[in-house]
PDB file of N, CA and C in Angstrom:
ATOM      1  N   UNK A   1       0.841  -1.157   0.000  1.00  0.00           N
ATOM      2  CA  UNK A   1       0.000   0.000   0.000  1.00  0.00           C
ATOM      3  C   UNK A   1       0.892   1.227   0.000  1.00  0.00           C
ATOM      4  N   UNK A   2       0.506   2.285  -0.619  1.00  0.00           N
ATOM      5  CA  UNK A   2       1.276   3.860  -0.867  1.00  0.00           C
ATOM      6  C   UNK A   2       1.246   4.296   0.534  1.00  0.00           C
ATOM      7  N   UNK A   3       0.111   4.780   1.239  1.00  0.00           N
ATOM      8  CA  UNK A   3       0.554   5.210   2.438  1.00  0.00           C
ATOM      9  C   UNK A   3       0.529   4.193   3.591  1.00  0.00           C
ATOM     10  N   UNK A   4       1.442   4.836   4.416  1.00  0.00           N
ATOM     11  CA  UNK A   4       1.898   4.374   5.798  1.00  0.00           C
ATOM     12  C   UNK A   4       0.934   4.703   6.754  1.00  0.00           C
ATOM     13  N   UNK A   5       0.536   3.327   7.207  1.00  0.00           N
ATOM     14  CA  UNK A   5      -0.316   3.696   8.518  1.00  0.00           C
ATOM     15  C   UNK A   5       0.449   3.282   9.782  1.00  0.00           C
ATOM     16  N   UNK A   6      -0.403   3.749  10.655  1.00  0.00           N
ATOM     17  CA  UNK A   6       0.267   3.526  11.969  1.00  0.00           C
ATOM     18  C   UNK A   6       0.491   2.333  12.416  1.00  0.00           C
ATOM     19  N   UNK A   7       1.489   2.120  13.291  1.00  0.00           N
ATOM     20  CA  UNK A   7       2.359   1.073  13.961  1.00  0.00           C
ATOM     21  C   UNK A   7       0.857  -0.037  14.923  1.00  0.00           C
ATOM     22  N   UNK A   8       0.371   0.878  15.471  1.00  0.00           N
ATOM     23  CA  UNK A   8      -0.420   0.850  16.516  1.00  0.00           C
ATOM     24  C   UNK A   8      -1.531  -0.158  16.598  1.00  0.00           C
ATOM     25  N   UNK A   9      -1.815  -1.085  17.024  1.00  0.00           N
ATOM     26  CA  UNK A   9      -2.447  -1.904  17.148  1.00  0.00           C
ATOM     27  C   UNK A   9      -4.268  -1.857  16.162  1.00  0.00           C
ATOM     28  N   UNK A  10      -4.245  -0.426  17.637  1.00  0.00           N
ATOM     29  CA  UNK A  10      -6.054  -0.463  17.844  1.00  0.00           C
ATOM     30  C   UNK A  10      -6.292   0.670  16.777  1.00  0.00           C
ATOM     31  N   UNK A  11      -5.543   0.772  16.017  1.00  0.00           N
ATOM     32  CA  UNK A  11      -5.744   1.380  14.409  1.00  0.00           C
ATOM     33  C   UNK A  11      -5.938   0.559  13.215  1.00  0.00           C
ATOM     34  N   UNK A  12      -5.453  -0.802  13.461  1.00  0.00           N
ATOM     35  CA  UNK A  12      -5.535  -1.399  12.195  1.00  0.00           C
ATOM     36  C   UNK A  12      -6.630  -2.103  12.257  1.00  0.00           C
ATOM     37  N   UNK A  13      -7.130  -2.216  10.618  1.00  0.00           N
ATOM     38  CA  UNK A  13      -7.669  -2.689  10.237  1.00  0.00           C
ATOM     39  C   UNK A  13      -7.260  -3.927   9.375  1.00  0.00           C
ATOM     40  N   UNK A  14      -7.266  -5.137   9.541  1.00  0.00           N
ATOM     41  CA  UNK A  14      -7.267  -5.841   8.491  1.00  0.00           C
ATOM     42  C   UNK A  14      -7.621  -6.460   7.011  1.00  0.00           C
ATOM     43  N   UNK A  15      -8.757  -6.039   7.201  1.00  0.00           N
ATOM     44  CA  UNK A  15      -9.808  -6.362   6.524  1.00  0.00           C
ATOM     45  C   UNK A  15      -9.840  -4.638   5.559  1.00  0.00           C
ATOM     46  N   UNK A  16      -9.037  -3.881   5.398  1.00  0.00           N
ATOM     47  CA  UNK A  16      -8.605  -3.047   4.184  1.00  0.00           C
ATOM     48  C   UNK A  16      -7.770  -4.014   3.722  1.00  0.00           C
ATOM     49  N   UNK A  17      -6.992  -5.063   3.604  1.00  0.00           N
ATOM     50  CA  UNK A  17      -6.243  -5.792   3.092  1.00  0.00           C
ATOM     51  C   UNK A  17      -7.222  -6.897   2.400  1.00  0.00           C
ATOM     52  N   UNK A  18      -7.419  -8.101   3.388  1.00  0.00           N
ATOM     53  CA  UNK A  18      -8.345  -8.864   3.159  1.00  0.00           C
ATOM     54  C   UNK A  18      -9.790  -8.745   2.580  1.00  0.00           C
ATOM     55  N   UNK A  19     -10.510  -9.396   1.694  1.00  0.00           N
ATOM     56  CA  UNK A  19     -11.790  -8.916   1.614  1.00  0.00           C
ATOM     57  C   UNK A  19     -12.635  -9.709   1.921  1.00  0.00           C
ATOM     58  N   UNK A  20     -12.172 -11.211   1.840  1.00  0.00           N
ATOM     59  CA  UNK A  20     -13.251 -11.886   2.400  1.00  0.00           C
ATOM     60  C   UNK A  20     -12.209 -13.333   2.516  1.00  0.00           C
ATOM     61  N   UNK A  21     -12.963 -14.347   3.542  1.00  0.00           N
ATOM     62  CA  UNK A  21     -11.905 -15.424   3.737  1.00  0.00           C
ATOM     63  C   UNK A  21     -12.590 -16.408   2.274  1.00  0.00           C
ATOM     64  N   UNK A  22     -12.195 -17.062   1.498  1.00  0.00           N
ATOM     65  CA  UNK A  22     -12.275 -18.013   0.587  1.00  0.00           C
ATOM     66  C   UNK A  22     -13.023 -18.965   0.845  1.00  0.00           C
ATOM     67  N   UNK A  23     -14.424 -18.961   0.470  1.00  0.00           N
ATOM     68  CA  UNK A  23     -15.436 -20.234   0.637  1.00  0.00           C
ATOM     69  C   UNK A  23     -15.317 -21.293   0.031  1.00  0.00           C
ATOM     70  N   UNK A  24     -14.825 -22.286  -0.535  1.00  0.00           N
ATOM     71  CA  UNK A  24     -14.532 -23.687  -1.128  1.00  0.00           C
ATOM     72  C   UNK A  24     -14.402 -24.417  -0.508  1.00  0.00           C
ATOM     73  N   UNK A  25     -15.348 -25.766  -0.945  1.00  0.00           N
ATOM     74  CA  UNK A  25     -14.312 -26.636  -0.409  1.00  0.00           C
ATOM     75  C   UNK A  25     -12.797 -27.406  -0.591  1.00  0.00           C
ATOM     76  N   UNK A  26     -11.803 -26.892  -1.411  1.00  0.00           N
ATOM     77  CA  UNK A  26     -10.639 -27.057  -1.222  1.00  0.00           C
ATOM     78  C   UNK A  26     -10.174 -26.323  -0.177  1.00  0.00           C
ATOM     79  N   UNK A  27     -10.442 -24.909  -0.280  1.00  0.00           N
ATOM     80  CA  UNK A  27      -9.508 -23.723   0.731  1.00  0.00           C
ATOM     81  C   UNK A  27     -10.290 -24.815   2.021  1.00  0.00           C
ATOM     82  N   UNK A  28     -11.307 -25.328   2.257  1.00  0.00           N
ATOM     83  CA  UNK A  28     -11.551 -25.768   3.951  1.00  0.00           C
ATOM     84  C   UNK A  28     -10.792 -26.635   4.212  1.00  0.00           C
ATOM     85  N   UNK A  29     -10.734 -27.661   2.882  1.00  0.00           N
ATOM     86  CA  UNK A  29      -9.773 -28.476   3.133  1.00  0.00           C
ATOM     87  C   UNK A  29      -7.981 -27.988   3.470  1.00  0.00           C
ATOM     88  N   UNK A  30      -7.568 -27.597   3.254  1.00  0.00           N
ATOM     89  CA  UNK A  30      -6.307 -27.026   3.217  1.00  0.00           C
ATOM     90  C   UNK A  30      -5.765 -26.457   4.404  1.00  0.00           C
ATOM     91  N   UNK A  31      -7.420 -25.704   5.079  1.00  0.00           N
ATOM     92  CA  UNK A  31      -7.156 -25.236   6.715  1.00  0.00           C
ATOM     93  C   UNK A  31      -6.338 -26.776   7.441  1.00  0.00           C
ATOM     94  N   UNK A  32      -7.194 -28.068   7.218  1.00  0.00           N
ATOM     95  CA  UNK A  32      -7.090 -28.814   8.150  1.00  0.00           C
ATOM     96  C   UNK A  32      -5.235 -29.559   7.610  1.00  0.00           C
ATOM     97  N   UNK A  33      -5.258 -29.379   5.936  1.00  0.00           N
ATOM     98  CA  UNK A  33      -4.619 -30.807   5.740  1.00  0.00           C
ATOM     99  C   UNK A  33      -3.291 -29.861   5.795  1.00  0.00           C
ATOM    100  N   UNK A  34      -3.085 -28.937   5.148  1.00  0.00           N
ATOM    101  CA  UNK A  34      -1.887 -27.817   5.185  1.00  0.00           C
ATOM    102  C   UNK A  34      -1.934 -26.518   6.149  1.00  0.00           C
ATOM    103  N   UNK A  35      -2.082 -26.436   6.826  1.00  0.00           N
ATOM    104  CA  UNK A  35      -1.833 -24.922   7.830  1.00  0.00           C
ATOM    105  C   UNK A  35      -2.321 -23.810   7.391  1.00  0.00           C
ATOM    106  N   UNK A  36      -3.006 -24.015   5.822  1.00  0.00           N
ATOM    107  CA  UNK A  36      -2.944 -22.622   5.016  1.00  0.00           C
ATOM    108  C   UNK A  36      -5.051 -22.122   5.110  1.00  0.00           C
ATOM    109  N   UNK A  37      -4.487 -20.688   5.029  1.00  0.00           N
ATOM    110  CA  UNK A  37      -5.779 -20.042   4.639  1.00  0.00           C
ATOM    111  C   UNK A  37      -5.860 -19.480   4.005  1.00  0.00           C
ATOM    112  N   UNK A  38      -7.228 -18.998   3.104  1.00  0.00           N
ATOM    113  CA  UNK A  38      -7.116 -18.811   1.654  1.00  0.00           C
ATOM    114  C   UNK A  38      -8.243 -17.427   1.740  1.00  0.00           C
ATOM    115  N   UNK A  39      -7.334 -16.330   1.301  1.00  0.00           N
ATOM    116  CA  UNK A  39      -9.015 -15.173   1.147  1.00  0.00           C
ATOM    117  C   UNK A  39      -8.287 -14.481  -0.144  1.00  0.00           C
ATOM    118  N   UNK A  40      -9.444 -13.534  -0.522  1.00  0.00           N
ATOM    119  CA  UNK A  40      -9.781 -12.588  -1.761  1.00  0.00           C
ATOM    120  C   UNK A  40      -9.118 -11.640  -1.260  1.00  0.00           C
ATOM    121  N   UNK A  41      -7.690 -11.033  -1.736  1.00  0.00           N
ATOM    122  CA  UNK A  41      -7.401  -9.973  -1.300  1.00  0.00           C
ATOM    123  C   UNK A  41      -7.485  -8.896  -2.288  1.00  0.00           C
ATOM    124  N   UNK A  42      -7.255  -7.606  -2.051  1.00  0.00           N
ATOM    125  CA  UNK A  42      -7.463  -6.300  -2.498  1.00  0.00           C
ATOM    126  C   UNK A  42      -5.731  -6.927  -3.619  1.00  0.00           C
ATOM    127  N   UNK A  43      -6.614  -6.211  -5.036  1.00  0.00           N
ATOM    128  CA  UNK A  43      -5.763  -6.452  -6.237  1.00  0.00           C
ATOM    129  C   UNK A  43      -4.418  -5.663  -6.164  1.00  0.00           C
ATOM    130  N   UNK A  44      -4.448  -4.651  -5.281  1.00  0.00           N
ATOM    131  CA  UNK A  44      -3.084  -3.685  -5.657  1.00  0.00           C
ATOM    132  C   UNK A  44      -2.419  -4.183  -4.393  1.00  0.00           C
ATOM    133  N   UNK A  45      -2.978  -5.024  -3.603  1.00  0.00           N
ATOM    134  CA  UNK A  45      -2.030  -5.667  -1.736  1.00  0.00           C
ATOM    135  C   UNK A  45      -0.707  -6.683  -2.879  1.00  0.00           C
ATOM    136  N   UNK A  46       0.057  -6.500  -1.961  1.00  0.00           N
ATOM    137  CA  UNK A  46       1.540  -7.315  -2.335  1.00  0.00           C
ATOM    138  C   UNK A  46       1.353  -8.479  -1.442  1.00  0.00           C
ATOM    139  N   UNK A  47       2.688  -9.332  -1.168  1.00  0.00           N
ATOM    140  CA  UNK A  47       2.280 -10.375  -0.213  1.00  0.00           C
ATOM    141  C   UNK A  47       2.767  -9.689   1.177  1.00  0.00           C
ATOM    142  N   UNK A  48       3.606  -8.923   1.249  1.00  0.00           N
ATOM    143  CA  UNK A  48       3.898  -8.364   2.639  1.00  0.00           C
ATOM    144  C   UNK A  48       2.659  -7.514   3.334  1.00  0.00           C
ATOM    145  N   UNK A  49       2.191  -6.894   2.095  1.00  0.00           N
ATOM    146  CA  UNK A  49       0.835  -6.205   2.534  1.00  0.00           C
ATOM    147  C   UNK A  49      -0.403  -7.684   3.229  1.00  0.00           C
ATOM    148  N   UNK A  50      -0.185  -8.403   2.400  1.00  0.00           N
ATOM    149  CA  UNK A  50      -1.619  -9.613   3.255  1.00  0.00           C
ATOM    150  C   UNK A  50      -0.319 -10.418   4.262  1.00  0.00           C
ATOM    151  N   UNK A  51       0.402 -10.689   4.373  1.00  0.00           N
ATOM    152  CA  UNK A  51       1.461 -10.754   5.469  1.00  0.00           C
ATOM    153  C   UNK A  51       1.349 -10.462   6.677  1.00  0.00           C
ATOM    154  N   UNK A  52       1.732  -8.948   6.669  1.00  0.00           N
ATOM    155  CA  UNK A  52       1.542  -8.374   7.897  1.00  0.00           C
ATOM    156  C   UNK A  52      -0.023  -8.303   8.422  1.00  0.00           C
ATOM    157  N   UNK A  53      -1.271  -8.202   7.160  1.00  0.00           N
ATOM    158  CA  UNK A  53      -2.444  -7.609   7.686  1.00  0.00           C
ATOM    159  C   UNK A  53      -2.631  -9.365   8.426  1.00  0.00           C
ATOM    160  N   UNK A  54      -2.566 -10.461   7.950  1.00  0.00           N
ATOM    161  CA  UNK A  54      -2.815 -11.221   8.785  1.00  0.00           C
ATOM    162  C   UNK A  54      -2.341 -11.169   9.854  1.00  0.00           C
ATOM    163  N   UNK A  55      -0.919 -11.029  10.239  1.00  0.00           N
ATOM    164  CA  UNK A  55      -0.156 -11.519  11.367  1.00  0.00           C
ATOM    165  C   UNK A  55      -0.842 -10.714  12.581  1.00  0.00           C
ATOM    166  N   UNK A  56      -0.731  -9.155  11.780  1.00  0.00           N
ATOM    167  CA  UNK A  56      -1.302  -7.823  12.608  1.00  0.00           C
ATOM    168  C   UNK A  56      -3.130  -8.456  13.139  1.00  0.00           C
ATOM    169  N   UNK A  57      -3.604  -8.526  12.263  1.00  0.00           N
ATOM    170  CA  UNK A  57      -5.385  -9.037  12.554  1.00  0.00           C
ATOM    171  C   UNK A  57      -5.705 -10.155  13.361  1.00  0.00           C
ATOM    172  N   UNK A  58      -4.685 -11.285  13.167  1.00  0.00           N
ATOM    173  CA  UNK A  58      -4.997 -12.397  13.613  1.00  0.00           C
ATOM    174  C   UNK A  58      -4.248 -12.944  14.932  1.00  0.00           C
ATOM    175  N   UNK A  59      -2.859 -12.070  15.414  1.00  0.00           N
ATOM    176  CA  UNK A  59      -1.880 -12.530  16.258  1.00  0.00           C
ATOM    177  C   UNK A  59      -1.229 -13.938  15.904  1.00  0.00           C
ATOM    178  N   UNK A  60      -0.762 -13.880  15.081  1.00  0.00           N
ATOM    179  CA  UNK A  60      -0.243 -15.452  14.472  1.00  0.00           C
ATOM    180  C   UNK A  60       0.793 -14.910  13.475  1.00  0.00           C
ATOM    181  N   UNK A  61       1.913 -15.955  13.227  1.00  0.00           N
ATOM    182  CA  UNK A  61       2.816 -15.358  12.756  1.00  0.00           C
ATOM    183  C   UNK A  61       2.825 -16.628  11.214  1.00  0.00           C
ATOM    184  N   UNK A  62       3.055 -15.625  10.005  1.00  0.00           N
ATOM    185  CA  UNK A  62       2.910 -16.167   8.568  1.00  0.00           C
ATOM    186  C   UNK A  62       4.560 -16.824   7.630  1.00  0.00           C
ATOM    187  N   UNK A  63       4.167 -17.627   8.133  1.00  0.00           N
ATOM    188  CA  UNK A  63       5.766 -18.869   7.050  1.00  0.00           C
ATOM    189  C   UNK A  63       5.618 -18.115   5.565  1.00  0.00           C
ATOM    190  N   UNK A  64       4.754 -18.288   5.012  1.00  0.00           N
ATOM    191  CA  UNK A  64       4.949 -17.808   3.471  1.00  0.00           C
ATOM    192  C   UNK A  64       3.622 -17.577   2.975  1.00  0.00           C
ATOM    193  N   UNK A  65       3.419 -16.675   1.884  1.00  0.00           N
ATOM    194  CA  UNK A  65       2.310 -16.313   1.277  1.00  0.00           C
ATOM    195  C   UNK A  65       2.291 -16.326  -0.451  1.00  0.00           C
ATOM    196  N   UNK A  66       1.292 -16.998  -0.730  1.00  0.00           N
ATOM    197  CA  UNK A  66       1.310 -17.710  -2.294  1.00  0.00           C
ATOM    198  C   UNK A  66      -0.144 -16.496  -2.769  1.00  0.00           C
ATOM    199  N   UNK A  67       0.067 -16.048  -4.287  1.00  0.00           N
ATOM    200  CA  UNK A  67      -0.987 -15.246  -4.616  1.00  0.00           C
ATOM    201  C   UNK A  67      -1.244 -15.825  -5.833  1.00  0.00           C
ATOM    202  N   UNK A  68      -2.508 -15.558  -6.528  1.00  0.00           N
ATOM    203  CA  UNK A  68      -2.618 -15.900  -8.111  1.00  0.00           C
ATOM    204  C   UNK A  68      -3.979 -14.717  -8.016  1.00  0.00           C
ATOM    205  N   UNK A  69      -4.129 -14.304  -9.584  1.00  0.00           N
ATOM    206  CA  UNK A  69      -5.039 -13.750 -10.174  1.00  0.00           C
ATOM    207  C   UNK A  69      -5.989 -14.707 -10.794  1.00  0.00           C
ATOM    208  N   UNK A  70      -7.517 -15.070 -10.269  1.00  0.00           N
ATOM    209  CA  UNK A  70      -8.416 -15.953 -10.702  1.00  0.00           C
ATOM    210  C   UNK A  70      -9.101 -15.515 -12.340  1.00  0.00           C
ATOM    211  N   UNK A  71      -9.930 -16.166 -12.737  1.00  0.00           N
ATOM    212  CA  UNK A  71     -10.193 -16.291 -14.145  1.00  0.00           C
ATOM    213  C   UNK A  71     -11.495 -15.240 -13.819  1.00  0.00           C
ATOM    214  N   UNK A  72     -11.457 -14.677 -12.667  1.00  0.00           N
ATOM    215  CA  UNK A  72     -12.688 -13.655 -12.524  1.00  0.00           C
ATOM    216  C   UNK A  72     -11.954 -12.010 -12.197  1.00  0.00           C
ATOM    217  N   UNK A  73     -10.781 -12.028 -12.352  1.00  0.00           N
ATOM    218  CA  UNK A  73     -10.319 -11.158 -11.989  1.00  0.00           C
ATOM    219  C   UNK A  73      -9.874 -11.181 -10.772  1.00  0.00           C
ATOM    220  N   UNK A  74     -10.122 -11.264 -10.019  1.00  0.00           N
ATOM    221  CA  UNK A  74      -9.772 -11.408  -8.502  1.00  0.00           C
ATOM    222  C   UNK A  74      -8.306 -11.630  -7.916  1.00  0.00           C
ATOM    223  N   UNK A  75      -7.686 -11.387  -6.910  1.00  0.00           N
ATOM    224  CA  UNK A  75      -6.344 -11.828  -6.404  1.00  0.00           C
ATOM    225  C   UNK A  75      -6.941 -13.051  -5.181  1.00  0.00           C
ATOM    226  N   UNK A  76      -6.416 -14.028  -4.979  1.00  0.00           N
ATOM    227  CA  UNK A  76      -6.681 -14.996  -4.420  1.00  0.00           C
ATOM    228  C   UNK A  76      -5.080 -14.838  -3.354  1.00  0.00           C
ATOM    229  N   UNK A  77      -5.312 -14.897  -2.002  1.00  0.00           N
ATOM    230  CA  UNK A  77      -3.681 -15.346  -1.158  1.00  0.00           C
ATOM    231  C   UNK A  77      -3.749 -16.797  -0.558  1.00  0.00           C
ATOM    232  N   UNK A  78      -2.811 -17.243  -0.537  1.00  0.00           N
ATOM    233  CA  UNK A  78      -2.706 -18.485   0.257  1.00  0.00           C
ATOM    234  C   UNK A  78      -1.729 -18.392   1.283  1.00  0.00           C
ATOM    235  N   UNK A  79      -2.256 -18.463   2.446  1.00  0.00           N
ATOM    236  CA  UNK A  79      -1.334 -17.534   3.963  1.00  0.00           C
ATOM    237  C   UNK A  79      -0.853 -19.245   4.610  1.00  0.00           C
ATOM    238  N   UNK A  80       0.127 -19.414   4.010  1.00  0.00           N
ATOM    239  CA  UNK A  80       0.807 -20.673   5.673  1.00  0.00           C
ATOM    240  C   UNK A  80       1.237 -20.162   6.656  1.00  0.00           C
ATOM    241  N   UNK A  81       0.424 -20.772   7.391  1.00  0.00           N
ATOM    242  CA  UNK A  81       1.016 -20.102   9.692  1.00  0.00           C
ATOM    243  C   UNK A  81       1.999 -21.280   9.318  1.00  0.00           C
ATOM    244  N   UNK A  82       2.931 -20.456  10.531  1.00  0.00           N
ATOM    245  CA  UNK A  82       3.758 -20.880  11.307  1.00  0.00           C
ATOM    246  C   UNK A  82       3.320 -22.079  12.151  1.00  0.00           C
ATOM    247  N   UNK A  83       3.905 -23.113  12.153  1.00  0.00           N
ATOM    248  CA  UNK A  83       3.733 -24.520  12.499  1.00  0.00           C
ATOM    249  C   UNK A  83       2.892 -24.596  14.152  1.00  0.00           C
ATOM    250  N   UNK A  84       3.386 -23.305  15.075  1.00  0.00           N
ATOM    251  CA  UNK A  84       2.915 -23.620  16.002  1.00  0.00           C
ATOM    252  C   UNK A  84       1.725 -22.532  16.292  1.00  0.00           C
ATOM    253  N   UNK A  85       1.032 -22.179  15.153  1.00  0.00           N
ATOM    254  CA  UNK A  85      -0.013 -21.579  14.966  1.00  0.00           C
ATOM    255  C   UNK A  85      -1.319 -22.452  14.652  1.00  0.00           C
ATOM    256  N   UNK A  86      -2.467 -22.594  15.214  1.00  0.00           N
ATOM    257  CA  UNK A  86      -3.044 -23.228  14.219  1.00  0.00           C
ATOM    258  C   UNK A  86      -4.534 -22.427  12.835  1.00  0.00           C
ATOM    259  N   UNK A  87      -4.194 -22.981  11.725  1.00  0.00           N
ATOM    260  CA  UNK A  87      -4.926 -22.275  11.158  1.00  0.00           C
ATOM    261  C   UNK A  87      -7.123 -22.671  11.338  1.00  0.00           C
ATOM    262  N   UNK A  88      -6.862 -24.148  11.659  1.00  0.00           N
ATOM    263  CA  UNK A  88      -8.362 -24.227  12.337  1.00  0.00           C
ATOM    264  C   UNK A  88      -8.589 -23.638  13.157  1.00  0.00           C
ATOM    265  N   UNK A  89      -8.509 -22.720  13.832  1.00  0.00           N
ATOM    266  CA  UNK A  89      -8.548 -22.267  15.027  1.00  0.00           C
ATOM    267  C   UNK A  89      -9.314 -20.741  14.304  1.00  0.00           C
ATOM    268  N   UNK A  90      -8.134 -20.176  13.720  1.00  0.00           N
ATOM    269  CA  UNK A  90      -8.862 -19.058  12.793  1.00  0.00           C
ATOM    270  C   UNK A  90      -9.806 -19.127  11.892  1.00  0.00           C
ATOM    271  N   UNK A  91      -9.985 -20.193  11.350  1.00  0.00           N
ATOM    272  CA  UNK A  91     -11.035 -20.363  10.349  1.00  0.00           C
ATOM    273  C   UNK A  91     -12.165 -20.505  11.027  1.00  0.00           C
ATOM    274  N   UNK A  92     -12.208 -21.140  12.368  1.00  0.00           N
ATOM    275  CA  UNK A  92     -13.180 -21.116  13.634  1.00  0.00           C
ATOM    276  C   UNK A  92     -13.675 -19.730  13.890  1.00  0.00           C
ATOM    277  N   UNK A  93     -12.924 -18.914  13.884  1.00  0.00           N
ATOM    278  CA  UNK A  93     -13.271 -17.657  14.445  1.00  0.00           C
ATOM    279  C   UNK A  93     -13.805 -16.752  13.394  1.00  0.00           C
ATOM    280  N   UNK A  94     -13.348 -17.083  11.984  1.00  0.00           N
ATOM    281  CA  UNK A  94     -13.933 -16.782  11.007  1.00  0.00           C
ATOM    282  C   UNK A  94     -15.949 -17.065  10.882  1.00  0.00           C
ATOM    283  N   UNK A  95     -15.781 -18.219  11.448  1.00  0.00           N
ATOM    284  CA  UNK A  95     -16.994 -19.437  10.770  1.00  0.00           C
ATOM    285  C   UNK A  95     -16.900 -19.856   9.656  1.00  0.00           C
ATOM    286  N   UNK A  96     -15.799 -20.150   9.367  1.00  0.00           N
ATOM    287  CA  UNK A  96     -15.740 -20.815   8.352  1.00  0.00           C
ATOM    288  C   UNK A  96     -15.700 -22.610   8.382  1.00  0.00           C
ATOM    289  N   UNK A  97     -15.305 -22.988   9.575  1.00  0.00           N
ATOM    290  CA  UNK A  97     -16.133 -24.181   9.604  1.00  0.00           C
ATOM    291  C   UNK A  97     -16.618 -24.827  11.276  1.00  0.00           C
TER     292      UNK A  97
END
């Protein structure tokens, strides 16, 4: 993102990054079988931009982040936690399953 927002916790927003968590059933599958979670992010976010907005939103810290552009236009991320994170846990808090 062009501008710099604040450091500060109870300023951020995540979800200017994120737009929605990924409804499929592969992405549900993937919570359980790979660590990973899957949302629609904002087309001009980089991976450090959905990076940090997870780590920052969710308190969990991100191994690596995979992106593709879908056949609808869309940017798709694929967020792997850190091993001693779990990603069912967030997808819980999501409702996503």
């Amino acid at each position: 993102m062009k501008e710099k927002q604040k450091k500060g916790k109870e300023n951020y927003n995540p979800w200017n990054i994120l737009i929605y968590p990924h409804l499929a059933e592969k992405s549900i599958n993937m919570v359980d079988a790979e660590n990973k979670l899957v949302f629609i992010v904002r087309k001009d976010a980089n991976k450090k931009d959905i990076k940090e907005a997870v780590e920052r939103g969710f308190d969990v810290k991100v191994e690596k982040v995979n992106v593709e552009i879908t056949r609808k236009g869309q940017k798709k991320a694929y967020v792997k936690l850190k091993s001693q994170y779990s990603a069912s846990d967030i997808a819980s808090r999501l409702g996503l399953i």
